[in-house]
C-alpha atoms as a PDB file:
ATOM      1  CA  UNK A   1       0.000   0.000   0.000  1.00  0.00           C
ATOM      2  CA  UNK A   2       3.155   2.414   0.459  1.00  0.00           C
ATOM      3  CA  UNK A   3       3.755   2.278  -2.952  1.00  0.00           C
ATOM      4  CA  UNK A   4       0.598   3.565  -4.270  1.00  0.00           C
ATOM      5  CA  UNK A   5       0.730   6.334  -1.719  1.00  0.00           C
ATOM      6  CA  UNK A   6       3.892   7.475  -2.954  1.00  0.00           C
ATOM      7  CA  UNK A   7       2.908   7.166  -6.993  1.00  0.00           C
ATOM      8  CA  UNK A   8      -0.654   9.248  -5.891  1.00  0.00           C
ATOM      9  CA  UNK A   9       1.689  11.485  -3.318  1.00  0.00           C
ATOM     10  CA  UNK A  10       4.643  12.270  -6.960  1.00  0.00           C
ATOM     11  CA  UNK A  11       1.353  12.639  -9.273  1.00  0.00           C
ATOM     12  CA  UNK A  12       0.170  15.407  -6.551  1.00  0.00           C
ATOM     13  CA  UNK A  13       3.302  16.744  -6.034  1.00  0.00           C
ATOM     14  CA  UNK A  14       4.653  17.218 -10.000  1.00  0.00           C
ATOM     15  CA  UNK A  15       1.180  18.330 -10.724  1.00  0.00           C
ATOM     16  CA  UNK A  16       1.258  21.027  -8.186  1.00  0.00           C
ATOM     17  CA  UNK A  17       4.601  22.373  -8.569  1.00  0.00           C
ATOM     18  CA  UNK A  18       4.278  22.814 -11.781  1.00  0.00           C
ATOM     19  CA  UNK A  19       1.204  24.382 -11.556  1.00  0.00           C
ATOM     20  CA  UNK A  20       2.639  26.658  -8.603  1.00  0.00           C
ATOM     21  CA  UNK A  21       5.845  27.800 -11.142  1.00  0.00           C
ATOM     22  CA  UNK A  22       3.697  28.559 -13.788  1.00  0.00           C
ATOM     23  CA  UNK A  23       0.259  30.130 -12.804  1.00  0.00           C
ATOM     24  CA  UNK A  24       1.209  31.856  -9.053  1.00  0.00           C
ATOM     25  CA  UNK A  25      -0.999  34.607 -10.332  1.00  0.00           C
ATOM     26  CA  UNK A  26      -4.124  32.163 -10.744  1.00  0.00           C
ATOM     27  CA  UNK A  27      -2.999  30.430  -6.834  1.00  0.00           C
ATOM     28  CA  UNK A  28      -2.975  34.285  -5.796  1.00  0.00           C
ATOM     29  CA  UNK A  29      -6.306  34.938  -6.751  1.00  0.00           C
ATOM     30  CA  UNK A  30      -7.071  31.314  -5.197  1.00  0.00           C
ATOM     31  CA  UNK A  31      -6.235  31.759  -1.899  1.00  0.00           C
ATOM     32  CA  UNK A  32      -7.293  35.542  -2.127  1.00  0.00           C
ATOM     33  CA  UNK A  33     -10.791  34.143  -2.618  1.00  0.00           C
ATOM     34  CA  UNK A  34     -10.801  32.005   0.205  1.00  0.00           C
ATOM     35  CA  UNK A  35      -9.687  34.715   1.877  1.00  0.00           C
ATOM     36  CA  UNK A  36     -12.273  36.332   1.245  1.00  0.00           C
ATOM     37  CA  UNK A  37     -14.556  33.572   2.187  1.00  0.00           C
ATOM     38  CA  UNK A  38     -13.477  34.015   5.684  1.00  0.00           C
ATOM     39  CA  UNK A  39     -13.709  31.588   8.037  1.00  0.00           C
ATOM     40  CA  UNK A  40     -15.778  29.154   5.566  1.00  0.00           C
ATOM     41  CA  UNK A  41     -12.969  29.656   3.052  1.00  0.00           C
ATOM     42  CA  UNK A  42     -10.257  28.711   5.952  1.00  0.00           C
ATOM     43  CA  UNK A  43     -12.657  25.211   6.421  1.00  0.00           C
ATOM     44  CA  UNK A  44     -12.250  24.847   2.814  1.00  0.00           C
ATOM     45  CA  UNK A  45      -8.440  24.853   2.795  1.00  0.00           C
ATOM     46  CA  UNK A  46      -8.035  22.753   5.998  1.00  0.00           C
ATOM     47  CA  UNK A  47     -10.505  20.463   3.886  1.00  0.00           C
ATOM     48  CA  UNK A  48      -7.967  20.082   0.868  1.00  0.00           C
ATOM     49  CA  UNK A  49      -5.114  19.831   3.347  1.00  0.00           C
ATOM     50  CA  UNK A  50      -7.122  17.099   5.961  1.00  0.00           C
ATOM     51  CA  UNK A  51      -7.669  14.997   2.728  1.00  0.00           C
ATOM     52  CA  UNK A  52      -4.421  14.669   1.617  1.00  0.00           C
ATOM     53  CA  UNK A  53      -2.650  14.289   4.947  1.00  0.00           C
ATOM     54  CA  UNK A  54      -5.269  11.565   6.015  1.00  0.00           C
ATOM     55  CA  UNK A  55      -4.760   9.935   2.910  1.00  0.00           C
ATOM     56  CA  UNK A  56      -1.006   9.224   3.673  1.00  0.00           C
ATOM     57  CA  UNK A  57      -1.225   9.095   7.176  1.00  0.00           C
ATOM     58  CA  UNK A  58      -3.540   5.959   7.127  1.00  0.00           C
ATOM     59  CA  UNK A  59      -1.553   5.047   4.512  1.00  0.00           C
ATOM     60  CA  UNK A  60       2.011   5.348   4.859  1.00  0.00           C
ATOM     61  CA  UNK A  61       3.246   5.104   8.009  1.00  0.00           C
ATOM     62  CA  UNK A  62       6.628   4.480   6.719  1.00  0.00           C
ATOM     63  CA  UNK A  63       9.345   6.225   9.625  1.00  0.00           C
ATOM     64  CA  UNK A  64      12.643   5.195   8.103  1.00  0.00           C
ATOM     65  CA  UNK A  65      14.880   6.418   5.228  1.00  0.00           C
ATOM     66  CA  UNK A  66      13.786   8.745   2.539  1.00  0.00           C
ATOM     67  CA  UNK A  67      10.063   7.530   2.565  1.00  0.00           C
ATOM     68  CA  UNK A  68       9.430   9.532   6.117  1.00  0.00           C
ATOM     69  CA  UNK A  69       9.821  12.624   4.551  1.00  0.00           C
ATOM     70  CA  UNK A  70       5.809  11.601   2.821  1.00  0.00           C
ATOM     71  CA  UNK A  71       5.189  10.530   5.922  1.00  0.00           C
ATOM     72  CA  UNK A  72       6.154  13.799   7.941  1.00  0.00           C
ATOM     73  CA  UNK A  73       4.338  15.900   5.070  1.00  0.00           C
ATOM     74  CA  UNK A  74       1.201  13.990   6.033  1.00  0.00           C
ATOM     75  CA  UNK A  75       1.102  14.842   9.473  1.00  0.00           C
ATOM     76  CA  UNK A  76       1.800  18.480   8.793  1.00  0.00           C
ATOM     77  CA  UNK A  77      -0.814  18.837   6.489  1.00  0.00           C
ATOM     78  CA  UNK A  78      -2.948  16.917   9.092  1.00  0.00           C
ATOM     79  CA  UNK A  79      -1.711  19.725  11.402  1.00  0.00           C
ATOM     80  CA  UNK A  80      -2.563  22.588   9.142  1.00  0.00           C
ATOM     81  CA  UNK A  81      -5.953  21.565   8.849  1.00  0.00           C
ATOM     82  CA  UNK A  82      -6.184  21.110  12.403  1.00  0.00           C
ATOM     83  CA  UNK A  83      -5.145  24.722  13.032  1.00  0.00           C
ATOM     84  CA  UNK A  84      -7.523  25.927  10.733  1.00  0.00           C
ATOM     85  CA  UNK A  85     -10.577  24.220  12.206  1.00  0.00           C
ATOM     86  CA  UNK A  86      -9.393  24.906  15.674  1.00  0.00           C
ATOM     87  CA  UNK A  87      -8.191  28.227  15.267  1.00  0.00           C
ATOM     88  CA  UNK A  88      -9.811  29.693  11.885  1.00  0.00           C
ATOM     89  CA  UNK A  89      -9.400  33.164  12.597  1.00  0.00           C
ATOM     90  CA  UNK A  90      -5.028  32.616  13.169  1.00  0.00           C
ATOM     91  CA  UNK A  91      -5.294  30.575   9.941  1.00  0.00           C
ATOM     92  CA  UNK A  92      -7.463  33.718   8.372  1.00  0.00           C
ATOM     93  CA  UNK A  93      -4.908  36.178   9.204  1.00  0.00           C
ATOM     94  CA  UNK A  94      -2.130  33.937   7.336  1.00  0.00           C
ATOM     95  CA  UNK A  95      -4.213  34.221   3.990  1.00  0.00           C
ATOM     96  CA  UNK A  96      -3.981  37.754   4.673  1.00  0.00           C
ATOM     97  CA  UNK A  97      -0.370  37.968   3.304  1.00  0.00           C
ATOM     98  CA  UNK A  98      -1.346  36.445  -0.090  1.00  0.00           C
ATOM     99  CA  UNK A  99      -1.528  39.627  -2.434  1.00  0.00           C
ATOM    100  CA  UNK A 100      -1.079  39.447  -6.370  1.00  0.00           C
ATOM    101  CA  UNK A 101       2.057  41.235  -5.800  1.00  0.00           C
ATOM    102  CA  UNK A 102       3.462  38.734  -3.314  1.00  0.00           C
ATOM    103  CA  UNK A 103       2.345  35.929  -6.011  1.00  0.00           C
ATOM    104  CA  UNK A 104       6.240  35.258  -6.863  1.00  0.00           C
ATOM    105  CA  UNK A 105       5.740  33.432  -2.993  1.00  0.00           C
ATOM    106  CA  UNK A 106       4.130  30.439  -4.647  1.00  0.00           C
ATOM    107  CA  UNK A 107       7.082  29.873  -6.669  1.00  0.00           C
ATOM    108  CA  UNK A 108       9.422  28.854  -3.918  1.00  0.00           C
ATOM    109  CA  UNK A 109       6.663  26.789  -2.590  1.00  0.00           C
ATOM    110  CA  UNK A 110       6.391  25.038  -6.167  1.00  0.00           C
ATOM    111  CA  UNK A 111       9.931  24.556  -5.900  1.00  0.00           C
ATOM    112  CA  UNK A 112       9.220  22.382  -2.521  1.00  0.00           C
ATOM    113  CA  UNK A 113       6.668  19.808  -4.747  1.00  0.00           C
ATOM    114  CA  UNK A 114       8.904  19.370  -7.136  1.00  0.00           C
ATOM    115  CA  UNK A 115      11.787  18.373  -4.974  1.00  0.00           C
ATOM    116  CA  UNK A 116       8.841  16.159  -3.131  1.00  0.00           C
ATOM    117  CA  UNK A 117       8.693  14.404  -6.325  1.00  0.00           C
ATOM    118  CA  UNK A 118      12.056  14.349  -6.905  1.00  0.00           C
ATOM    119  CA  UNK A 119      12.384  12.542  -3.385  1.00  0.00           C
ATOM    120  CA  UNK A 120       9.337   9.906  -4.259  1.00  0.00           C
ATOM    121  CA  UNK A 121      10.501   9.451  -7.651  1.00  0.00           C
ATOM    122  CA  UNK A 122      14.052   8.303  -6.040  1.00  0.00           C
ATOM    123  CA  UNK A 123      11.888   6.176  -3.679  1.00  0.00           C
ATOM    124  CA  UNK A 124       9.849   4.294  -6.206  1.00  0.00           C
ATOM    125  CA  UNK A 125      13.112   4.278  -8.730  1.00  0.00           C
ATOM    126  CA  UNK A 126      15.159   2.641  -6.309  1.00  0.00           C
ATOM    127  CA  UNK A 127      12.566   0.428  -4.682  1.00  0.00           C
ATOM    128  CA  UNK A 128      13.270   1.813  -0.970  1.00  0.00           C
ATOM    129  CA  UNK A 129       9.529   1.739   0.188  1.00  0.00           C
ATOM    130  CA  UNK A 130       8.375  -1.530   2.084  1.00  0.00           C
ATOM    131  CA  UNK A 131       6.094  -2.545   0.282  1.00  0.00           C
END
């Protein structure tokens, strides 16, 4: 079962960096609509983050070698959606940094998927995971 958590976890990862890289302006005006959403549009990103994070966290419980770093992502995406349910309004006031202007920020955090990948894909190429 690791191993199909790490092929969905590279899919999500290329797909996301790549799409961080090349449309920030679009994940700007994303999370500047959630934003402005307020505390329903901080449920909906500790939704996207809870679903992912469970997902590899029931999943993947994998602590050794380079396959706990998807492991460690899960549970701080499970944390991040636990802050945002818990404390909405401290999650709120993060969005409130995302500005069109500031959009060059998702770039560094495109960066981060694609090294993700790049860490899976070494995982799955070398046949490291235990499953």
């Amino acid at each position: 079962m690791e191993k199909a958590v790490e092929i969905l976890a590279l899919i999500h990862f290329l797909v996301m960096g790549v799409s961080h890289v090349v449309h920030r302006r679009a994940w700007a005006e994303f999370f500047i609509w959630l934003r402005g959403r307020g505390h329903a549009g901080v449920f909906v990103h500790g939704f996207l983050s809870l679903g992912f994070g469970s997902l590899i966290v029931a999943f993947h419980n994998v602590w050794t070698g380079l396959p706990a770093v998807l492991t460690a992502y899960g549970w701080l995406m499970i944390f991040k959606s636990l802050l945002c349910f818990v404390t909405p309004a401290v999650a709120l006031r993060s969005l409130q940094r995302v500005s069109l202007q500031r959009s060059w920020e998702f770039i560094p955090a495109g960066i981060l998927f694609l090294a993700l990948a790049g860490v899976l894909a070494v995982v799955l190429l070398s046949g490291v995971h235990s499953a």
